[in-house]
PDB file of N, CA and C in Angstrom:
ATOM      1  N   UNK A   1     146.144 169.776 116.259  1.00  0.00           N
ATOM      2  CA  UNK A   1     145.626 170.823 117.133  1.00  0.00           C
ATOM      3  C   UNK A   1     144.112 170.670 117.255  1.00  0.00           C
ATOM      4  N   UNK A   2     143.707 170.627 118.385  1.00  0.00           N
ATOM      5  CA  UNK A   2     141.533 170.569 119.130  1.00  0.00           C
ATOM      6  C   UNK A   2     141.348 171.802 118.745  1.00  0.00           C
ATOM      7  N   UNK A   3     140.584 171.991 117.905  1.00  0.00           N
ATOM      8  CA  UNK A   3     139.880 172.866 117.440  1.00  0.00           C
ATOM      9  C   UNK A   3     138.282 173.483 118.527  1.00  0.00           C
ATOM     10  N   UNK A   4     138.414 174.410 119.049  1.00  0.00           N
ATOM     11  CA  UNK A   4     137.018 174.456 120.089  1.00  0.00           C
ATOM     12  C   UNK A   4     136.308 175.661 119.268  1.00  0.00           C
ATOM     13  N   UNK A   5     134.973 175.552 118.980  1.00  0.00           N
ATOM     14  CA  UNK A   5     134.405 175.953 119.121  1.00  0.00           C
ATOM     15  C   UNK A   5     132.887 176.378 119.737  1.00  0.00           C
ATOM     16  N   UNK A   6     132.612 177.790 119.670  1.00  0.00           N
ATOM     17  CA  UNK A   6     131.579 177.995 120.692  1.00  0.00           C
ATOM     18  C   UNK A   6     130.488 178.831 119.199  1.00  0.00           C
ATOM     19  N   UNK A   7     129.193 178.431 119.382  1.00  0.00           N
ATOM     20  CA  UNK A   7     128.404 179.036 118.593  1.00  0.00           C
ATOM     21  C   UNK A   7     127.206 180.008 119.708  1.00  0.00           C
ATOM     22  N   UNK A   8     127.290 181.243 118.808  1.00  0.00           N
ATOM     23  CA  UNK A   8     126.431 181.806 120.145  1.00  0.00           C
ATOM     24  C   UNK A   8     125.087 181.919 119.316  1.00  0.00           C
ATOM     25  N   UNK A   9     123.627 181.728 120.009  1.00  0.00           N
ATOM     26  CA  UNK A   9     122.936 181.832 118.543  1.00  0.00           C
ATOM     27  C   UNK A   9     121.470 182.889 119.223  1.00  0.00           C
ATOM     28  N   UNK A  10     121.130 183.295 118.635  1.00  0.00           N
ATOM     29  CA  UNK A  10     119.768 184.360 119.000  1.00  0.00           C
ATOM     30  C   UNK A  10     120.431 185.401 119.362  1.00  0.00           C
ATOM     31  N   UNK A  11     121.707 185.991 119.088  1.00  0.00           N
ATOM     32  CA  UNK A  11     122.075 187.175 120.532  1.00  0.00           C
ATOM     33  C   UNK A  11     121.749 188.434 119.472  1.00  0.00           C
ATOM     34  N   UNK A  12     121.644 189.296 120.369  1.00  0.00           N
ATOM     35  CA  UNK A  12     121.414 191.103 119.691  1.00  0.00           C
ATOM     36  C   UNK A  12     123.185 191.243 120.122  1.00  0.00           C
ATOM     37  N   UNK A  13     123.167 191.679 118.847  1.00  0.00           N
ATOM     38  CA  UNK A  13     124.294 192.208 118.695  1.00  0.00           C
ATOM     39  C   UNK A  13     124.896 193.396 118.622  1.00  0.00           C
ATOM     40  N   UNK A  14     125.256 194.141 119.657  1.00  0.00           N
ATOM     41  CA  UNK A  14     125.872 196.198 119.546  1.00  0.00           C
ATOM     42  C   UNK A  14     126.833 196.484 118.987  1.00  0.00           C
ATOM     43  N   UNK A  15     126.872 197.206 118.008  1.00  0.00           N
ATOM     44  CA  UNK A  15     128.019 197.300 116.515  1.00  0.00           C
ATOM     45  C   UNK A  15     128.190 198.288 116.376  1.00  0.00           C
ATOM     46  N   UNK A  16     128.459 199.171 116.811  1.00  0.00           N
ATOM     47  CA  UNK A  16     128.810 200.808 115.758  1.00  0.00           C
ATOM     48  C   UNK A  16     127.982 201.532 115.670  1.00  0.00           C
ATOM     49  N   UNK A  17     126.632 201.412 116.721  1.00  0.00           N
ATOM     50  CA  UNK A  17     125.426 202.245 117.365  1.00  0.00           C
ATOM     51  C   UNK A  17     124.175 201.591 116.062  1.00  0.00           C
ATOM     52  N   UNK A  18     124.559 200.045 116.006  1.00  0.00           N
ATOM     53  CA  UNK A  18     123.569 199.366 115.551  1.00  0.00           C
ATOM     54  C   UNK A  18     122.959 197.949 116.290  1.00  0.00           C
ATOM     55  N   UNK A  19     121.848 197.064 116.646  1.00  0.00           N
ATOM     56  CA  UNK A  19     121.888 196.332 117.091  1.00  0.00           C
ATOM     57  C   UNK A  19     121.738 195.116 116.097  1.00  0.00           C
ATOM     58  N   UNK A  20     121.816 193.582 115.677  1.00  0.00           N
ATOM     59  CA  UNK A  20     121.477 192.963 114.720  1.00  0.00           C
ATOM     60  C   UNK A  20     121.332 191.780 115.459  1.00  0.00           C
ATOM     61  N   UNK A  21     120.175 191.241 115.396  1.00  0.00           N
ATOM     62  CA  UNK A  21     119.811 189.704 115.608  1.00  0.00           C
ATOM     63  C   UNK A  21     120.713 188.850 115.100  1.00  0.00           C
ATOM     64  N   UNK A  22     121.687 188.066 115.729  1.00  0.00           N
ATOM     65  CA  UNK A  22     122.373 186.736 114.846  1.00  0.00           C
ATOM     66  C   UNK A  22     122.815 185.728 115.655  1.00  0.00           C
ATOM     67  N   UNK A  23     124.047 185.268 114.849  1.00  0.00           N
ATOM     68  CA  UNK A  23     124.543 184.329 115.324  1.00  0.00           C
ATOM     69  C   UNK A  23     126.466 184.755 115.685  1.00  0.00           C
ATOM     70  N   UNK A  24     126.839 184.022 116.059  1.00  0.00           N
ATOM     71  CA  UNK A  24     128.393 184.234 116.370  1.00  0.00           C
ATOM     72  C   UNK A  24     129.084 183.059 116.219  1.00  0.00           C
ATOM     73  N   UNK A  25     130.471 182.823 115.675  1.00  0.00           N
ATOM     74  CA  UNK A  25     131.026 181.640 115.798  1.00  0.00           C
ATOM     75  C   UNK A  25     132.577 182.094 116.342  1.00  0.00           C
ATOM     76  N   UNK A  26     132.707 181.521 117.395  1.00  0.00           N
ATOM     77  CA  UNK A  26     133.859 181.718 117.934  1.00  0.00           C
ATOM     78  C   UNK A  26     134.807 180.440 118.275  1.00  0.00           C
ATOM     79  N   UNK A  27     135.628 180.488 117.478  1.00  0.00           N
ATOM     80  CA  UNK A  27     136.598 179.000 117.111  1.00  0.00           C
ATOM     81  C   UNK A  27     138.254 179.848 118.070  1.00  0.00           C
ATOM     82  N   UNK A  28     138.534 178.942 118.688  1.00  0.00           N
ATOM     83  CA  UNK A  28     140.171 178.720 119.482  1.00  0.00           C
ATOM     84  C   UNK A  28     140.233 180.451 119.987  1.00  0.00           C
ATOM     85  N   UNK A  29     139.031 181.429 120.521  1.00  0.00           N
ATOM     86  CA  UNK A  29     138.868 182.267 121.462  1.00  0.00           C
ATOM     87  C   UNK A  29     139.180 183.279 120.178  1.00  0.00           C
ATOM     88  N   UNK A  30     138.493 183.057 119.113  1.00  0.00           N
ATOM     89  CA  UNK A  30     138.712 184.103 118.055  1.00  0.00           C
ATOM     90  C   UNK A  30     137.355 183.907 117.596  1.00  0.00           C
ATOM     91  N   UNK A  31     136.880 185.635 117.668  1.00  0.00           N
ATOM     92  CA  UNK A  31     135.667 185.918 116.886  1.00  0.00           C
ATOM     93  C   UNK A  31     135.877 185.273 114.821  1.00  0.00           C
ATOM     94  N   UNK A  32     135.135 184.239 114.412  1.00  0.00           N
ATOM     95  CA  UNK A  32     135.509 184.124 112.960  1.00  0.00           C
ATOM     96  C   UNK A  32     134.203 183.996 112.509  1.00  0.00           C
ATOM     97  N   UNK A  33     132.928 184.362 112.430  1.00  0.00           N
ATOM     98  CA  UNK A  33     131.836 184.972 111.979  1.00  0.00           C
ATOM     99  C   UNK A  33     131.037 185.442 112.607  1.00  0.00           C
ATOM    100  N   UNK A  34     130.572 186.389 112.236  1.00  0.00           N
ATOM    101  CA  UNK A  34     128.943 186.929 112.682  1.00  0.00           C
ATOM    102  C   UNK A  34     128.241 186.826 111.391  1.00  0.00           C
ATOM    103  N   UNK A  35     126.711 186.439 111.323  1.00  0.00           N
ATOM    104  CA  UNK A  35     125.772 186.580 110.532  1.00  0.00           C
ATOM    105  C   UNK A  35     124.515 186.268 110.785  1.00  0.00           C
ATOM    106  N   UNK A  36     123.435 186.336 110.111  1.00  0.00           N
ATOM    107  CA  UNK A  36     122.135 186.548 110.658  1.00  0.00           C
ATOM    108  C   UNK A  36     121.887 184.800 110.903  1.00  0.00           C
ATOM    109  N   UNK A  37     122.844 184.163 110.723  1.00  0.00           N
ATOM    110  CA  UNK A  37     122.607 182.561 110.945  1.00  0.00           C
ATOM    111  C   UNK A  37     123.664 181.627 110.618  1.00  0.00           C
ATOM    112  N   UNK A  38     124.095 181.104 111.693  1.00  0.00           N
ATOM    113  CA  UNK A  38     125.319 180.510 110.993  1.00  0.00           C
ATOM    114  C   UNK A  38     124.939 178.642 111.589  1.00  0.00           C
ATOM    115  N   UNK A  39     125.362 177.984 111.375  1.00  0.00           N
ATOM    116  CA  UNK A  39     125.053 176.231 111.326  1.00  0.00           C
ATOM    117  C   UNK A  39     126.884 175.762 111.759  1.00  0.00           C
ATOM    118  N   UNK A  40     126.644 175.244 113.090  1.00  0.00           N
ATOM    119  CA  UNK A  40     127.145 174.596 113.764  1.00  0.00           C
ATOM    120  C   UNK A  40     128.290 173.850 113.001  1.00  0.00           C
ATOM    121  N   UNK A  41     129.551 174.099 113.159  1.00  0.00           N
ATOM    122  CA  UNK A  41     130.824 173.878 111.749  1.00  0.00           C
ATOM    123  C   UNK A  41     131.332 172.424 112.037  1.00  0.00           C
ATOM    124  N   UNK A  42     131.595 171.970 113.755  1.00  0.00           N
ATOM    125  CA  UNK A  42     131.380 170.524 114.025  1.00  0.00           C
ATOM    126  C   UNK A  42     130.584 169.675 114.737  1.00  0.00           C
ATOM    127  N   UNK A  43     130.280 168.304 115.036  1.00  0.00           N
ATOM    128  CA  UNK A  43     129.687 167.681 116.282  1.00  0.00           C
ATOM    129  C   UNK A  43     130.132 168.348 117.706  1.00  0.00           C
ATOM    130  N   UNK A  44     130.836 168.687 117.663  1.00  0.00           N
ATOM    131  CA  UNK A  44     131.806 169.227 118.893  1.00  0.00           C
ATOM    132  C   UNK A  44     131.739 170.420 119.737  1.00  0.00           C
ATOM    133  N   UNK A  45     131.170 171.060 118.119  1.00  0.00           N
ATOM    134  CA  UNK A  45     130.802 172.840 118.465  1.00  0.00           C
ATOM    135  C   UNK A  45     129.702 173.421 119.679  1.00  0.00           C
ATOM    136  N   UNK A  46     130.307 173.752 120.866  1.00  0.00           N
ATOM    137  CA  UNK A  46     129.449 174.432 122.153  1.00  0.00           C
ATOM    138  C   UNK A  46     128.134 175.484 121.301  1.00  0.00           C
ATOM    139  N   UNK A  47     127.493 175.515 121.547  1.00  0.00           N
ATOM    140  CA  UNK A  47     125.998 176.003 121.424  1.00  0.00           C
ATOM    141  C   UNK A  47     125.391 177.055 122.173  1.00  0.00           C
ATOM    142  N   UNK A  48     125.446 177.998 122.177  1.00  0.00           N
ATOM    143  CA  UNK A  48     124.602 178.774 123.600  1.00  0.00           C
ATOM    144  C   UNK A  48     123.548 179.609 122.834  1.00  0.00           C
ATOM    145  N   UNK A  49     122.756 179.059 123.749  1.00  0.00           N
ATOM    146  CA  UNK A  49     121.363 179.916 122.803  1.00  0.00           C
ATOM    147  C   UNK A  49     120.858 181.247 124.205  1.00  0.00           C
ATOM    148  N   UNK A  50     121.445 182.538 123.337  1.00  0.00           N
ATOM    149  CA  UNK A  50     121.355 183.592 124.168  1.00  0.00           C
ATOM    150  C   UNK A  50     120.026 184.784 123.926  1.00  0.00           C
ATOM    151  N   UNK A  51     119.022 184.082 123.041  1.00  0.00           N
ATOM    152  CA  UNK A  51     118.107 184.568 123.291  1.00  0.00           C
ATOM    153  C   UNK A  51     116.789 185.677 123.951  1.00  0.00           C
ATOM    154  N   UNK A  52     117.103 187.224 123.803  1.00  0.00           N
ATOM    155  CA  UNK A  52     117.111 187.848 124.587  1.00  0.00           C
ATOM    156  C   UNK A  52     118.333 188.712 125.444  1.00  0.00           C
ATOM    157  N   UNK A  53     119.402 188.281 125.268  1.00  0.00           N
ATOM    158  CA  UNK A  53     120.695 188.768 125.771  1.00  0.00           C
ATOM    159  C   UNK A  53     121.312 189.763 124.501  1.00  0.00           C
ATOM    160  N   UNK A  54     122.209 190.249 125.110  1.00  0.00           N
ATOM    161  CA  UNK A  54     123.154 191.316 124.166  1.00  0.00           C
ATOM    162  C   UNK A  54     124.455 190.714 124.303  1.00  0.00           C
ATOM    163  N   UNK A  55     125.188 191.133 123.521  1.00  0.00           N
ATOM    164  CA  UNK A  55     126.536 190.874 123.100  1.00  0.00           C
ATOM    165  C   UNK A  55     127.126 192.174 122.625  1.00  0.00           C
ATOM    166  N   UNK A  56     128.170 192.791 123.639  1.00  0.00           N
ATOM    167  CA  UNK A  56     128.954 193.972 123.518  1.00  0.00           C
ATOM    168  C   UNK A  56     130.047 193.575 123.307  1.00  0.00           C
ATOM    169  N   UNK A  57     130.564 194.840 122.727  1.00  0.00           N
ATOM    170  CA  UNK A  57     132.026 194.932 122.253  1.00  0.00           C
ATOM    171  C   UNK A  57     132.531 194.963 123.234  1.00  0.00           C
ATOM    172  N   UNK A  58     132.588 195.498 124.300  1.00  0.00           N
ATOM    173  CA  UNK A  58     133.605 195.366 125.658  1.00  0.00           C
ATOM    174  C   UNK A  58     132.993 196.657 126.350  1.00  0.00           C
ATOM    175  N   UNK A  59     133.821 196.807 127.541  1.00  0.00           N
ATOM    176  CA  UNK A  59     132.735 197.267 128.583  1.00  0.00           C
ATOM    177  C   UNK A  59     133.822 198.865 128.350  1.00  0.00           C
ATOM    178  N   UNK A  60     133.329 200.440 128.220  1.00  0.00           N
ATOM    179  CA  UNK A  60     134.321 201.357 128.459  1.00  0.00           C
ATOM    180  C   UNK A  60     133.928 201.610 129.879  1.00  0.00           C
ATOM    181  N   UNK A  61     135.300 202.015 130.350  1.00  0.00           N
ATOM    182  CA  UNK A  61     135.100 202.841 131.755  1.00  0.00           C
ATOM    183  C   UNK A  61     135.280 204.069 131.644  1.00  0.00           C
ATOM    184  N   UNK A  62     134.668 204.963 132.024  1.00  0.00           N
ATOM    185  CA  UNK A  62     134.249 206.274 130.895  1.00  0.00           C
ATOM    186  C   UNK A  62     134.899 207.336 132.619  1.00  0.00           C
ATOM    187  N   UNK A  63     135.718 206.490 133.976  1.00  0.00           N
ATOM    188  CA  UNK A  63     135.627 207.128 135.136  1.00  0.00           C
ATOM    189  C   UNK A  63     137.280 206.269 135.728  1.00  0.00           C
ATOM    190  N   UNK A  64     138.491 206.324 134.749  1.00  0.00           N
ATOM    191  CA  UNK A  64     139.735 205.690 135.441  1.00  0.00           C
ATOM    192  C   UNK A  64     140.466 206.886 136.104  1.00  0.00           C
ATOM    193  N   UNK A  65     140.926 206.038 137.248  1.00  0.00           N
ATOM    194  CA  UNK A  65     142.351 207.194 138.053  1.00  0.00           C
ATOM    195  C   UNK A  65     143.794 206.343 137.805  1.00  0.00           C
ATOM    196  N   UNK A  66     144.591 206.451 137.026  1.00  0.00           N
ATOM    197  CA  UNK A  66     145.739 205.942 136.776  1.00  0.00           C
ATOM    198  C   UNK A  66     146.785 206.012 137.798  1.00  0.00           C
ATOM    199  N   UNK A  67     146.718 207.651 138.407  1.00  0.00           N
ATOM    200  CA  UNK A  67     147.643 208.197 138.780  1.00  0.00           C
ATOM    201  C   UNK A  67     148.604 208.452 138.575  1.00  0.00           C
ATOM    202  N   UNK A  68     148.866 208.380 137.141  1.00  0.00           N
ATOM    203  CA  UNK A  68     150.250 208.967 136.481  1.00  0.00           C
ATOM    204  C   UNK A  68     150.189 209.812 135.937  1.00  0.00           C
ATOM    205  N   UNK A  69     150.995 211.168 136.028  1.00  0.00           N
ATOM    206  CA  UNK A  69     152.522 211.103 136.502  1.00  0.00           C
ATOM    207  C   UNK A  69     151.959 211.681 138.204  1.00  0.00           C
ATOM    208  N   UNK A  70     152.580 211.447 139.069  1.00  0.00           N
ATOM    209  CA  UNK A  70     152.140 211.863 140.408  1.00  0.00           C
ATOM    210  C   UNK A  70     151.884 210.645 141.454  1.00  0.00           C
ATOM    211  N   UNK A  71     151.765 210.079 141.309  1.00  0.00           N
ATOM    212  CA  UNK A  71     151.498 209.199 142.095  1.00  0.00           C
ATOM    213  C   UNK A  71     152.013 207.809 141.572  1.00  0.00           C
ATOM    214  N   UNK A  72     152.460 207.147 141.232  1.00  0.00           N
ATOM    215  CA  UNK A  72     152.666 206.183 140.250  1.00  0.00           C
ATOM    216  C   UNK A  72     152.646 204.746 141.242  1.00  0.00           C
ATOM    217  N   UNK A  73     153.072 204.961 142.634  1.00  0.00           N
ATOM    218  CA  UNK A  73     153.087 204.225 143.308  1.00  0.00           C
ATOM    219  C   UNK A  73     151.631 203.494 144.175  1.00  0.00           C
ATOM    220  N   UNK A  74     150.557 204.373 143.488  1.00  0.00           N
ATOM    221  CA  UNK A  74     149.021 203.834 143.874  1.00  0.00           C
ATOM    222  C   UNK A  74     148.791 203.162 142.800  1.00  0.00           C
ATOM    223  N   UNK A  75     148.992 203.305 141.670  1.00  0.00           N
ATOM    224  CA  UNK A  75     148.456 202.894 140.453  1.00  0.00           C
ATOM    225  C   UNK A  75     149.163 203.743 139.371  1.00  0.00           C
ATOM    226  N   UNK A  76     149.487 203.340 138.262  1.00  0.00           N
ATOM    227  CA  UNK A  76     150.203 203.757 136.962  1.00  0.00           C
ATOM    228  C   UNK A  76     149.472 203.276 135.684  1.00  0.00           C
ATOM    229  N   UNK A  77     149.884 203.718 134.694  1.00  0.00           N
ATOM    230  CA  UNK A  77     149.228 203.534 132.935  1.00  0.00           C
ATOM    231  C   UNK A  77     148.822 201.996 133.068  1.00  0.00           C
ATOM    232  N   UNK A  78     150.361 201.567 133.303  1.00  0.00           N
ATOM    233  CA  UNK A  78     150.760 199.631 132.965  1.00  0.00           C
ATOM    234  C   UNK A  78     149.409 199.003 133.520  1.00  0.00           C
ATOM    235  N   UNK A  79     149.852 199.086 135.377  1.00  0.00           N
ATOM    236  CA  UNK A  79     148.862 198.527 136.065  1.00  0.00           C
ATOM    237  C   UNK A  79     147.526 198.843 135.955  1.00  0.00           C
ATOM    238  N   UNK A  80     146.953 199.860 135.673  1.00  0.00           N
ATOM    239  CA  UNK A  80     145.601 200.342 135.838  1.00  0.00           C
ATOM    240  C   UNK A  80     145.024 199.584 134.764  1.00  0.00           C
ATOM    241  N   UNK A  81     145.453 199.782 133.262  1.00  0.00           N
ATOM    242  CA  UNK A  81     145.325 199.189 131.590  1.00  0.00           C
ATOM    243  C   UNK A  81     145.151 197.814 132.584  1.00  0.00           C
ATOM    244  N   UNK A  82     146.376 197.059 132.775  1.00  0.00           N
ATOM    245  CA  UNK A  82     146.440 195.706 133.139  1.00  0.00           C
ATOM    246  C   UNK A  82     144.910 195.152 133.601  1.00  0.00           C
ATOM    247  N   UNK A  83     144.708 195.926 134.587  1.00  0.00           N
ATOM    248  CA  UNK A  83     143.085 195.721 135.592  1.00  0.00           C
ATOM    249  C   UNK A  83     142.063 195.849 134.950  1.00  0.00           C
ATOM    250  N   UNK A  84     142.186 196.762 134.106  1.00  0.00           N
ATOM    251  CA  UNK A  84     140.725 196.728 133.316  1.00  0.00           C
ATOM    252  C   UNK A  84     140.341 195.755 132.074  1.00  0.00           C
ATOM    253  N   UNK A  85     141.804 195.750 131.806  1.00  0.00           N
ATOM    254  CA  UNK A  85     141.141 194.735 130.447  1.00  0.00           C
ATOM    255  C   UNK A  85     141.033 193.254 131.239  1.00  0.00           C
ATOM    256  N   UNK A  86     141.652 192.507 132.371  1.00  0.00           N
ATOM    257  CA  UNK A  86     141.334 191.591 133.126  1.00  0.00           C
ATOM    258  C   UNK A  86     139.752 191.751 133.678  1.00  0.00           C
ATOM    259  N   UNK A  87     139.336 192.750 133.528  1.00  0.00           N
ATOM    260  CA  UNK A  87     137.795 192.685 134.478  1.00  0.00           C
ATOM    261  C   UNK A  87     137.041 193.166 132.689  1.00  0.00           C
ATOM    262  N   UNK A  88     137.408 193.068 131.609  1.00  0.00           N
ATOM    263  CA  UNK A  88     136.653 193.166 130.519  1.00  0.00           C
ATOM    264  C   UNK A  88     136.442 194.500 129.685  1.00  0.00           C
ATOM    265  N   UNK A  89     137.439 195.352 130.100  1.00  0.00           N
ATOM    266  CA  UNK A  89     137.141 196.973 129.834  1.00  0.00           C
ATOM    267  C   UNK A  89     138.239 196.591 128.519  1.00  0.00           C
ATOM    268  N   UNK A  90     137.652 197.525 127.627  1.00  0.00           N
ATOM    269  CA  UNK A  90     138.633 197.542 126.022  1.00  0.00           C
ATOM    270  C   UNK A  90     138.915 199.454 126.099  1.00  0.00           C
ATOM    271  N   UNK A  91     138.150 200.002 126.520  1.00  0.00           N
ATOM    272  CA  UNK A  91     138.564 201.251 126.406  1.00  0.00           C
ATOM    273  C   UNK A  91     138.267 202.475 127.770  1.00  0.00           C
ATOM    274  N   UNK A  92     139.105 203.270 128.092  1.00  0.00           N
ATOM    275  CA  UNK A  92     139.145 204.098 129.122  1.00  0.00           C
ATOM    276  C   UNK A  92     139.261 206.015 129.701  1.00  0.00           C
ATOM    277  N   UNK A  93     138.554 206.243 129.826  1.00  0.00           N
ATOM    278  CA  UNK A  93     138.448 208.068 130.069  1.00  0.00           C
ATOM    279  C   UNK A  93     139.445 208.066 131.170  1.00  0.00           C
ATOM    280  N   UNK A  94     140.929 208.704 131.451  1.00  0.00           N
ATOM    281  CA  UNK A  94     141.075 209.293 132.541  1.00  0.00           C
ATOM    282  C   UNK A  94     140.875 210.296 133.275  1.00  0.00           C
ATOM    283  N   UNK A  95     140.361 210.232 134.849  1.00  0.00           N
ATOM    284  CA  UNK A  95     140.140 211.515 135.119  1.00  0.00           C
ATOM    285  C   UNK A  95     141.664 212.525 134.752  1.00  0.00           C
ATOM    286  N   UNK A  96     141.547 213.991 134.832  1.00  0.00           N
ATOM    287  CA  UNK A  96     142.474 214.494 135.450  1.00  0.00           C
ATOM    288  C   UNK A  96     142.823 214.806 136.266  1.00  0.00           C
ATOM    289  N   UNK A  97     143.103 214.118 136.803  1.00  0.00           N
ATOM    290  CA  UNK A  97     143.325 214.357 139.038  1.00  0.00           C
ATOM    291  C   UNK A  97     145.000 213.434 139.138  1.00  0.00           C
ATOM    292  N   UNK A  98     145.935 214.184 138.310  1.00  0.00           N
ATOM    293  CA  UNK A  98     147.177 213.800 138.032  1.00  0.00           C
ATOM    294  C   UNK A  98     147.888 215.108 138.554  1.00  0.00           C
ATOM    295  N   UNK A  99     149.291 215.095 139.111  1.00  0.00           N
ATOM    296  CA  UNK A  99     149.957 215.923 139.295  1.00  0.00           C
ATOM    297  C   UNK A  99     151.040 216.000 138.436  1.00  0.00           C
ATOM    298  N   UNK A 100     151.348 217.007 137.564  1.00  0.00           N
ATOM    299  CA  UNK A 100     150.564 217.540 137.189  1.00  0.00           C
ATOM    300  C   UNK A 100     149.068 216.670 136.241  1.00  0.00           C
ATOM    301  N   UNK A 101     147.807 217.941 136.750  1.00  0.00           N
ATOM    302  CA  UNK A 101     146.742 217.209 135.779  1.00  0.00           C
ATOM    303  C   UNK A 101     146.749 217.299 134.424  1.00  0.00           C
ATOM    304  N   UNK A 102     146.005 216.239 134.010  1.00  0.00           N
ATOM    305  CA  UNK A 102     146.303 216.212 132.141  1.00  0.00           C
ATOM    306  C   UNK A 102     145.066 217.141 131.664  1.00  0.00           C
ATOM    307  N   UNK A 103     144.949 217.925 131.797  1.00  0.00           N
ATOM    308  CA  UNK A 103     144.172 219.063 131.579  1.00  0.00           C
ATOM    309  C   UNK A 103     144.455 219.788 130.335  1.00  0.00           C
ATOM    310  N   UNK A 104     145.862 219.574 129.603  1.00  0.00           N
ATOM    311  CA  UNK A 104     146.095 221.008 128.341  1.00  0.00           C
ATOM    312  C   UNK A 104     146.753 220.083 127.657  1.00  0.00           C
ATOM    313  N   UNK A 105     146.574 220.629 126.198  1.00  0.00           N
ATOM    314  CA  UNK A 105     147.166 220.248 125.192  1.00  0.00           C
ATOM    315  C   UNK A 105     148.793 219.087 125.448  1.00  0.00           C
ATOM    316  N   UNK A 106     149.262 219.756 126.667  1.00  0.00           N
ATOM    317  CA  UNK A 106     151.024 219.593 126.014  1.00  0.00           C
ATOM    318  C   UNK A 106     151.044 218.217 127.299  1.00  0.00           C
ATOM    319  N   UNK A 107     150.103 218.349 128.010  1.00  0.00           N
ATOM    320  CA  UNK A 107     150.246 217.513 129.305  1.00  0.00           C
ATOM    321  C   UNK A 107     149.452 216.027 128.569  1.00  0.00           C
ATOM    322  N   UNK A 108     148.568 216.205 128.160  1.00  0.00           N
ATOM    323  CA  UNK A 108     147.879 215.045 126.856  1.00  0.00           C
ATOM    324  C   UNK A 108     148.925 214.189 126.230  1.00  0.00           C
ATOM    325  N   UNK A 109     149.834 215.470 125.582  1.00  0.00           N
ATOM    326  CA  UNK A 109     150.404 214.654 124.707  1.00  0.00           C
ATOM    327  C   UNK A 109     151.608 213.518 125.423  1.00  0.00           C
ATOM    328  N   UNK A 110     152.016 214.483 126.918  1.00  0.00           N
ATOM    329  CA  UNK A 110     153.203 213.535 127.893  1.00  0.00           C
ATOM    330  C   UNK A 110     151.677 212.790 128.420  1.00  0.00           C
ATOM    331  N   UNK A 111     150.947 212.119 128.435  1.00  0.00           N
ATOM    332  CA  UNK A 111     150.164 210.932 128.618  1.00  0.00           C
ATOM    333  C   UNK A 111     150.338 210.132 127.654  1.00  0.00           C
ATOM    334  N   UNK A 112     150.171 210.468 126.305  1.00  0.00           N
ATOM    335  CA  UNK A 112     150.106 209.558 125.481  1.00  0.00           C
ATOM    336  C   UNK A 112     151.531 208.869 125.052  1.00  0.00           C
ATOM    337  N   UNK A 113     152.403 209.858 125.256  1.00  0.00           N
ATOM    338  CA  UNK A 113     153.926 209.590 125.139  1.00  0.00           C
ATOM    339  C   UNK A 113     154.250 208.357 126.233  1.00  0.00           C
ATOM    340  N   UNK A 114     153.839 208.728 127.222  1.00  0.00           N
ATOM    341  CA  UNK A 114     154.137 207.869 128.758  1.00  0.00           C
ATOM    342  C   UNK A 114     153.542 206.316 128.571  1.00  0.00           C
ATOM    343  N   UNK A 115     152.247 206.548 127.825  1.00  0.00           N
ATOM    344  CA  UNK A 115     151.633 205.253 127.451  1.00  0.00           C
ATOM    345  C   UNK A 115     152.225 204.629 126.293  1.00  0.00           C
ATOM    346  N   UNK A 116     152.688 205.156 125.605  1.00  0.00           N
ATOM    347  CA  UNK A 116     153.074 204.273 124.607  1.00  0.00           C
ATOM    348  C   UNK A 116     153.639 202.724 125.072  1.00  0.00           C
ATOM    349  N   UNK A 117     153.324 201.964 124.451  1.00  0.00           N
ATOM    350  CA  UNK A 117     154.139 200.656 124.814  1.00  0.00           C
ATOM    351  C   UNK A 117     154.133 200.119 126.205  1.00  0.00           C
ATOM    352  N   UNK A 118     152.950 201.014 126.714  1.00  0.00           N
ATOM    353  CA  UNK A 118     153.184 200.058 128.398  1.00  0.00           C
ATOM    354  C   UNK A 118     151.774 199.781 128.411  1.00  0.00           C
ATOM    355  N   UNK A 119     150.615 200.612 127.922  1.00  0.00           N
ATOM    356  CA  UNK A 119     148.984 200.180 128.083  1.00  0.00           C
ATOM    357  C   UNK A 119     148.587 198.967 127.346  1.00  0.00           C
ATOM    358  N   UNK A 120     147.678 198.299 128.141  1.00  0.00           N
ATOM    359  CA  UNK A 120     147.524 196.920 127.317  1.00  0.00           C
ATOM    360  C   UNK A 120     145.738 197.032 126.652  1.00  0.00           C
TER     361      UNK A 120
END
């Protein structure tokens, strides 16, 4: 098995409402270190010197319309999840502009029920 890796090096790093100068090593599209310096693991290893740049955890969209339950045929849990994590989003606010809207306790919980096992 080709082993790829990518070393990211100078980047500020956003962690848990901290930033940290380092490095990154990302081997076969898996994060496998961060530290304040890490040394290139083969001849082979991609290099990017990001210097000045940030490195986020993923992008939230703090403004989704799912349209479920009510509409399901514009957009639903599956598809909407599907779209965002393809354009880089890891996490999502829905409005409530659902029929019914998810506005109360019991309507929350038939969202989260509805999502189970279909949001990606």
């Amino acid at each position: 098995m080709i082993t790829e890796q990518v070393l990211i090096k100078n980047v500020n790093i956003v962690n848990e409402g901290e930033i940290l100068n380092g490095d990154v090593l990302i081997e076969n599209g898996i994060f496998k270190e961060i530290a304040e310096q890490i040394s290139a693991k083969t001849p082979d290893t991609r290099i990017i010197d990001a210097e000045g740049k940030y490195l986020l955890p993923g992008i939230i969209d703090d403004q989704v319309h799912f349209r479920e339950p009510g509409n399901n045929d514009a957009e639903n849990l599956e598809s909407g999840s599907r779209a965002a994590v393809a354009g880089g989003v890891t996490a999502v606010f829905e409005m409530p502009n659902t029929n019914p809207p998810t506005s109360t306790f019991k309507e929350f919980n038939n969202k989260l029920n509805a999502a189970k096992n279909r949001m990606f």
